[in-house]
N, C-alpha and C. Protein backbone atom coordinates (compact mmCIF):
# COMPACT_ATOMS: atom_id res chain seq x y z
N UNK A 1 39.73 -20.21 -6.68
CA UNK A 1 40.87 -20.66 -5.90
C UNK A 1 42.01 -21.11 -6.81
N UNK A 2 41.59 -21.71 -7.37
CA UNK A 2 42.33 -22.35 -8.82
C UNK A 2 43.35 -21.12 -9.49
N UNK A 3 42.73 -19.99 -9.86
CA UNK A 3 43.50 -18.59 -10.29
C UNK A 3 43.98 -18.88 -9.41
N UNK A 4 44.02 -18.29 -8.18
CA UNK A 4 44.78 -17.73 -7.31
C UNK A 4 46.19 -18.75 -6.98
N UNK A 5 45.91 -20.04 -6.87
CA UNK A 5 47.32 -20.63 -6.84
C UNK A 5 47.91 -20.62 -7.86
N UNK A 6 47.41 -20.51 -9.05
CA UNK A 6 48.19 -20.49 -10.36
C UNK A 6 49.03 -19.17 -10.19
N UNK A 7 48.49 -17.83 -9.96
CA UNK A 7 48.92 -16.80 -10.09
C UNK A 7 50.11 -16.97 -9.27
N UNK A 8 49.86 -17.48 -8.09
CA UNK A 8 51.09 -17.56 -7.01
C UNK A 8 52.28 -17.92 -7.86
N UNK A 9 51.64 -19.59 -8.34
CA UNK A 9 53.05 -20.74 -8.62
C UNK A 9 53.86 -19.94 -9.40
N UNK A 10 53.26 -18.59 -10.48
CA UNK A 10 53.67 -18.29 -11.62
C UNK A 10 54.51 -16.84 -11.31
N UNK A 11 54.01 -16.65 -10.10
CA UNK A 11 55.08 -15.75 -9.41
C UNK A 11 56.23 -16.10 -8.93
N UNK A 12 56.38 -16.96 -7.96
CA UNK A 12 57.08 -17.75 -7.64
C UNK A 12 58.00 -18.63 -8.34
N UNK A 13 57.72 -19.27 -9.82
CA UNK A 13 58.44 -19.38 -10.52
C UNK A 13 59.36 -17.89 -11.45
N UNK A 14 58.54 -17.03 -11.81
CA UNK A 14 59.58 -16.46 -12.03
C UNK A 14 60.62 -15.39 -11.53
N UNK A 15 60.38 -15.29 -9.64
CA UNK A 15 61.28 -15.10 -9.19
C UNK A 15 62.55 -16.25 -8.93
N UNK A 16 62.02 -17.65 -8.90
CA UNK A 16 63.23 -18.46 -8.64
C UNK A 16 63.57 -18.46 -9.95
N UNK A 17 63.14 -18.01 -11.53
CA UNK A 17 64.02 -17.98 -12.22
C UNK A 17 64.98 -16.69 -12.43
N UNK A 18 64.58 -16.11 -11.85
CA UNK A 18 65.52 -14.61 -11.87
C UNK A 18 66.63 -14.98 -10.90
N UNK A 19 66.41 -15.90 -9.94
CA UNK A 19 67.35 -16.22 -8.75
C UNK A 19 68.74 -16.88 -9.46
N UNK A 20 68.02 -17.95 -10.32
CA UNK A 20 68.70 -19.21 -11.07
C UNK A 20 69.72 -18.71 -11.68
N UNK A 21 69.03 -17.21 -12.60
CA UNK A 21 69.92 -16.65 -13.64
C UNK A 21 70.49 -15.93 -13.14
N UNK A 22 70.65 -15.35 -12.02
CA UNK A 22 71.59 -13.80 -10.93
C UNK A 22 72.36 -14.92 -10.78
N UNK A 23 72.39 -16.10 -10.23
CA UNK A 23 73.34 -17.02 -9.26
C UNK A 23 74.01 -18.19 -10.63
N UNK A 24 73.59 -18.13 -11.53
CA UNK A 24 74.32 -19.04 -12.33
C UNK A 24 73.79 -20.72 -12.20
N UNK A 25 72.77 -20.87 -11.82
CA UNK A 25 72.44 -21.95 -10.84
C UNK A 25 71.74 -22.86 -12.47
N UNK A 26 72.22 -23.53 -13.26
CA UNK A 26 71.74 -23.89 -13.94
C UNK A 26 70.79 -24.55 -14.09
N UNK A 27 71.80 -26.14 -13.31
CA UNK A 27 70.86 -26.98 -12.96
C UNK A 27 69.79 -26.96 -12.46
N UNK A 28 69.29 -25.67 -12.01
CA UNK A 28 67.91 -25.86 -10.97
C UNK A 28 66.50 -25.29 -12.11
N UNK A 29 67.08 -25.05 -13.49
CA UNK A 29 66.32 -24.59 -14.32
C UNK A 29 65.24 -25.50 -14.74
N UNK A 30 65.34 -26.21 -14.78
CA UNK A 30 64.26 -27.34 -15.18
C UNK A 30 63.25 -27.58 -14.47
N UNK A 31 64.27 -27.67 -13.57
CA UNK A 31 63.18 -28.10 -12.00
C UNK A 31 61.88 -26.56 -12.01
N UNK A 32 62.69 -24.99 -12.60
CA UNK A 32 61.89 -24.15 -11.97
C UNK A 32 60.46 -24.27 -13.38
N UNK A 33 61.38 -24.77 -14.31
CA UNK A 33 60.38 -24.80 -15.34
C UNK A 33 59.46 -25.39 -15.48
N UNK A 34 59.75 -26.79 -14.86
CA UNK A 34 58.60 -27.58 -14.58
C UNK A 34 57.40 -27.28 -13.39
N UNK A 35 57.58 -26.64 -12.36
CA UNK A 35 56.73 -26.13 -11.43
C UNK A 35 55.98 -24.79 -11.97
N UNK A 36 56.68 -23.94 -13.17
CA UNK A 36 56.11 -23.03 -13.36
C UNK A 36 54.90 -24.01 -14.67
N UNK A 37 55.21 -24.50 -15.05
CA UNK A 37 54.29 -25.45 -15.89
C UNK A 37 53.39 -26.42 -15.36
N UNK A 38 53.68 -27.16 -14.36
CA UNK A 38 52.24 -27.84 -13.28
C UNK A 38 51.79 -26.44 -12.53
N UNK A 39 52.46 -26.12 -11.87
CA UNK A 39 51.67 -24.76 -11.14
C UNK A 39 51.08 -23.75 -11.31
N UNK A 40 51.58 -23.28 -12.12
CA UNK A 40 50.84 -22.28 -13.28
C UNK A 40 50.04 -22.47 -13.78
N UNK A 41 50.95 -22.82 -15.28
CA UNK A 41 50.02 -23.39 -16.60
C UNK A 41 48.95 -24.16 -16.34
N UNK A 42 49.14 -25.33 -15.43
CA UNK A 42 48.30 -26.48 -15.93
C UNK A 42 47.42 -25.70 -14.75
N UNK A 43 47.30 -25.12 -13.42
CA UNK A 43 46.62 -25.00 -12.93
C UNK A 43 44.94 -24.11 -13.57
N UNK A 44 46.02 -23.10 -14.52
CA UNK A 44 45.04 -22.06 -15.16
C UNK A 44 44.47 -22.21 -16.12
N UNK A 45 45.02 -23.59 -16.47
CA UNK A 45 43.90 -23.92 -17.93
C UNK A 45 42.87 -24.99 -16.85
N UNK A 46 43.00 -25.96 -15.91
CA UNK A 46 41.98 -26.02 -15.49
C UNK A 46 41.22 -25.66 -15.12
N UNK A 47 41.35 -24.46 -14.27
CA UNK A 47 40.23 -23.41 -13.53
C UNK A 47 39.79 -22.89 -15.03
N UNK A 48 40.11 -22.90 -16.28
CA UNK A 48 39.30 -22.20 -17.41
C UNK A 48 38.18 -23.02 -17.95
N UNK A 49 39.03 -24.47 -18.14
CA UNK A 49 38.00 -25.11 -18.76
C UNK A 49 36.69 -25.89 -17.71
N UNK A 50 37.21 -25.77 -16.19
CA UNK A 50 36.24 -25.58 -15.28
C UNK A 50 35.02 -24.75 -15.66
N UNK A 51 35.57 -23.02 -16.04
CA UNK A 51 34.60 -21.95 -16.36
C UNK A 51 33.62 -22.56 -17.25
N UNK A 52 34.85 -22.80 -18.66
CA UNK A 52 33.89 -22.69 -19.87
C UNK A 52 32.92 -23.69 -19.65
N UNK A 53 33.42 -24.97 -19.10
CA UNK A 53 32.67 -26.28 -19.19
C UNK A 53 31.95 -25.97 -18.45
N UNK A 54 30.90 -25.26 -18.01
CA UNK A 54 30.36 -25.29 -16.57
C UNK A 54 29.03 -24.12 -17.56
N UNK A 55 29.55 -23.24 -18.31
CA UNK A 55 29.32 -22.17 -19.12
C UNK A 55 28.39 -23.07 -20.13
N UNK A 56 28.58 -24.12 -20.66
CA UNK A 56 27.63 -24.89 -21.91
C UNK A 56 26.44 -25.55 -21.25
N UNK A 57 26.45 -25.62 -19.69
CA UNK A 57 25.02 -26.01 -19.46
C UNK A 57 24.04 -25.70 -19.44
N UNK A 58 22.96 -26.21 -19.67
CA UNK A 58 21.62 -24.93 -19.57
C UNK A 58 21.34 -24.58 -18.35
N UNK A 59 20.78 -23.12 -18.09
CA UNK A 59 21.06 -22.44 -17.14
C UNK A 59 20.58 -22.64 -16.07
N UNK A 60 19.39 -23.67 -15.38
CA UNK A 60 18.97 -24.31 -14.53
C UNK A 60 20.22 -24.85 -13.85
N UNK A 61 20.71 -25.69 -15.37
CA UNK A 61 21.82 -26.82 -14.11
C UNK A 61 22.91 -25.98 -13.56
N UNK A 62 23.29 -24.88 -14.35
CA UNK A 62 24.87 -23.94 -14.10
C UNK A 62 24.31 -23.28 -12.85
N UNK A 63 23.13 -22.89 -12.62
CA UNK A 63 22.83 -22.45 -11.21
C UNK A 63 22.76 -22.76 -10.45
N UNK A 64 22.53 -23.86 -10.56
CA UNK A 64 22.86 -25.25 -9.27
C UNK A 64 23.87 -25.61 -8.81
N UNK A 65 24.82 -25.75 -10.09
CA UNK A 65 25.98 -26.18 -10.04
C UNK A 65 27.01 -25.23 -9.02
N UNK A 66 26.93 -24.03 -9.31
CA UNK A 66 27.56 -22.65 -9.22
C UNK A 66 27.83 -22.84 -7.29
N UNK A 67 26.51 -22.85 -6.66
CA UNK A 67 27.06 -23.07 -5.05
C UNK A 67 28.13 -24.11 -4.84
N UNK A 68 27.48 -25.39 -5.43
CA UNK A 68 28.35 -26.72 -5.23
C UNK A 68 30.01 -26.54 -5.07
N UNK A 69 29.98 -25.85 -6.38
CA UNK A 69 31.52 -25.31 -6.72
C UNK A 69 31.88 -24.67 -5.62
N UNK A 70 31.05 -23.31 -5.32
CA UNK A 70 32.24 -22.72 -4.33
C UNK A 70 32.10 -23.64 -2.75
N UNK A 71 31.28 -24.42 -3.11
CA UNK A 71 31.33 -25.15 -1.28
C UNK A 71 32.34 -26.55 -1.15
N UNK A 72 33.03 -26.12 -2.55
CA UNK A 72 34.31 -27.09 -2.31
C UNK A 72 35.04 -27.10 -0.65
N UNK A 73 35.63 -28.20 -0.01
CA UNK A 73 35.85 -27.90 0.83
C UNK A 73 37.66 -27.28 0.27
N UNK A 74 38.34 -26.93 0.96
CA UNK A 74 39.73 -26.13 0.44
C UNK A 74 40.73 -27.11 0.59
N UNK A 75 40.66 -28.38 1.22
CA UNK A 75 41.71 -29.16 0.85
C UNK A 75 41.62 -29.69 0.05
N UNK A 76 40.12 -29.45 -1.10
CA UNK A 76 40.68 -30.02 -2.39
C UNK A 76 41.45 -29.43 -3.16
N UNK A 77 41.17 -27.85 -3.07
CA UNK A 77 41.96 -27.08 -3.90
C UNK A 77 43.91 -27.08 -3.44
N UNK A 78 43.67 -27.49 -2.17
CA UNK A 78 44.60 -27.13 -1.45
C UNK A 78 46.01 -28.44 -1.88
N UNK A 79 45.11 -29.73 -2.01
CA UNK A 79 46.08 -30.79 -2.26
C UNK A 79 46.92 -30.86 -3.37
N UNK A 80 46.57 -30.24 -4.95
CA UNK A 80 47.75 -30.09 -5.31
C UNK A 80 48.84 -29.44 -5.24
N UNK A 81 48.52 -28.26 -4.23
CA UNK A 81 49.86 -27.29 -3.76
C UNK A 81 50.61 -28.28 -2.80
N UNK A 82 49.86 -29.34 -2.01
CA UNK A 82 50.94 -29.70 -1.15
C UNK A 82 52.00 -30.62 -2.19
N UNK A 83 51.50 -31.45 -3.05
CA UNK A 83 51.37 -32.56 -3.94
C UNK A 83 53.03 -31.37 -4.32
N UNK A 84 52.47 -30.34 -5.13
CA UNK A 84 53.56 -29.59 -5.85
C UNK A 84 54.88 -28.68 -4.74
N UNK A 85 54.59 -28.62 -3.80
CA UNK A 85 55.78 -28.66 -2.54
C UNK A 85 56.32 -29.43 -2.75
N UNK A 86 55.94 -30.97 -2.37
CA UNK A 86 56.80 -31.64 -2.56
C UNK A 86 57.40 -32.22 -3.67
N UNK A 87 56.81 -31.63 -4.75
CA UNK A 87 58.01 -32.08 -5.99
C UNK A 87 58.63 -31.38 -5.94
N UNK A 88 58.66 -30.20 -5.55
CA UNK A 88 59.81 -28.67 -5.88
C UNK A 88 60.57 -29.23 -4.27
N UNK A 89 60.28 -29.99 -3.60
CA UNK A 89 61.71 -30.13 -2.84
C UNK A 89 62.14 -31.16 -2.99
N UNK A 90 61.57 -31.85 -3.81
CA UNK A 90 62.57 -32.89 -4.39
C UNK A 90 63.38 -32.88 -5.47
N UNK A 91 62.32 -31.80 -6.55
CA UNK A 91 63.24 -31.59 -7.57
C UNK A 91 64.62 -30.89 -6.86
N UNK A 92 64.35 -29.98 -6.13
CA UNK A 92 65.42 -29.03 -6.25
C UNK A 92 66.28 -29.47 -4.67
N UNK A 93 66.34 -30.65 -4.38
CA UNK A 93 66.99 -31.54 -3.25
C UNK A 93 68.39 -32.19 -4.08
């Protein structure tokens, strides 16, 4: 789940930076840079070191572990997208 919003944010940022730079819109550069950097970036190095860290256990516990994970319920995954909505309409308010 983790990929998948990252992939989004990182789409999404760099169409609003193509927007920024067609329209001259300077000021809103920061703002897009910073969402492409919580949303993205930071999202996709957690879902990695989720992997790897999950990857060093011995294989009893990683098999155990492995359902747990996907029976996350989705508003956990879900709360930092709302969390990051609302900075991107504040940043860019």
């Amino acid at each position: 789940m983790l990929l998948t919003f990252a992939i989004g944010w990182l789409t999404l940022a760099l169409v609003a930076d193509a927007v920024v730079v067609a329209t001259g819109s300077w000021r809103l550069l920061d703002a897009v840079g910073l969402l492409a950097l919580l949303g993205g970036f930071a999202q996709a190095i957690t879902a990695t070191l989720l992997h790897v860290a999950t990857m060093w256990l011995p294989r009893q516990r990683r098999l155990r572990l492995y359902p747990r994970l996907d029976a996350v319920p989705l508003w956990v995954a879900a709360a930092p997208q709302v969390l990051l909505v609302w900075l991107a309409l504040r940043l860019l308010s």
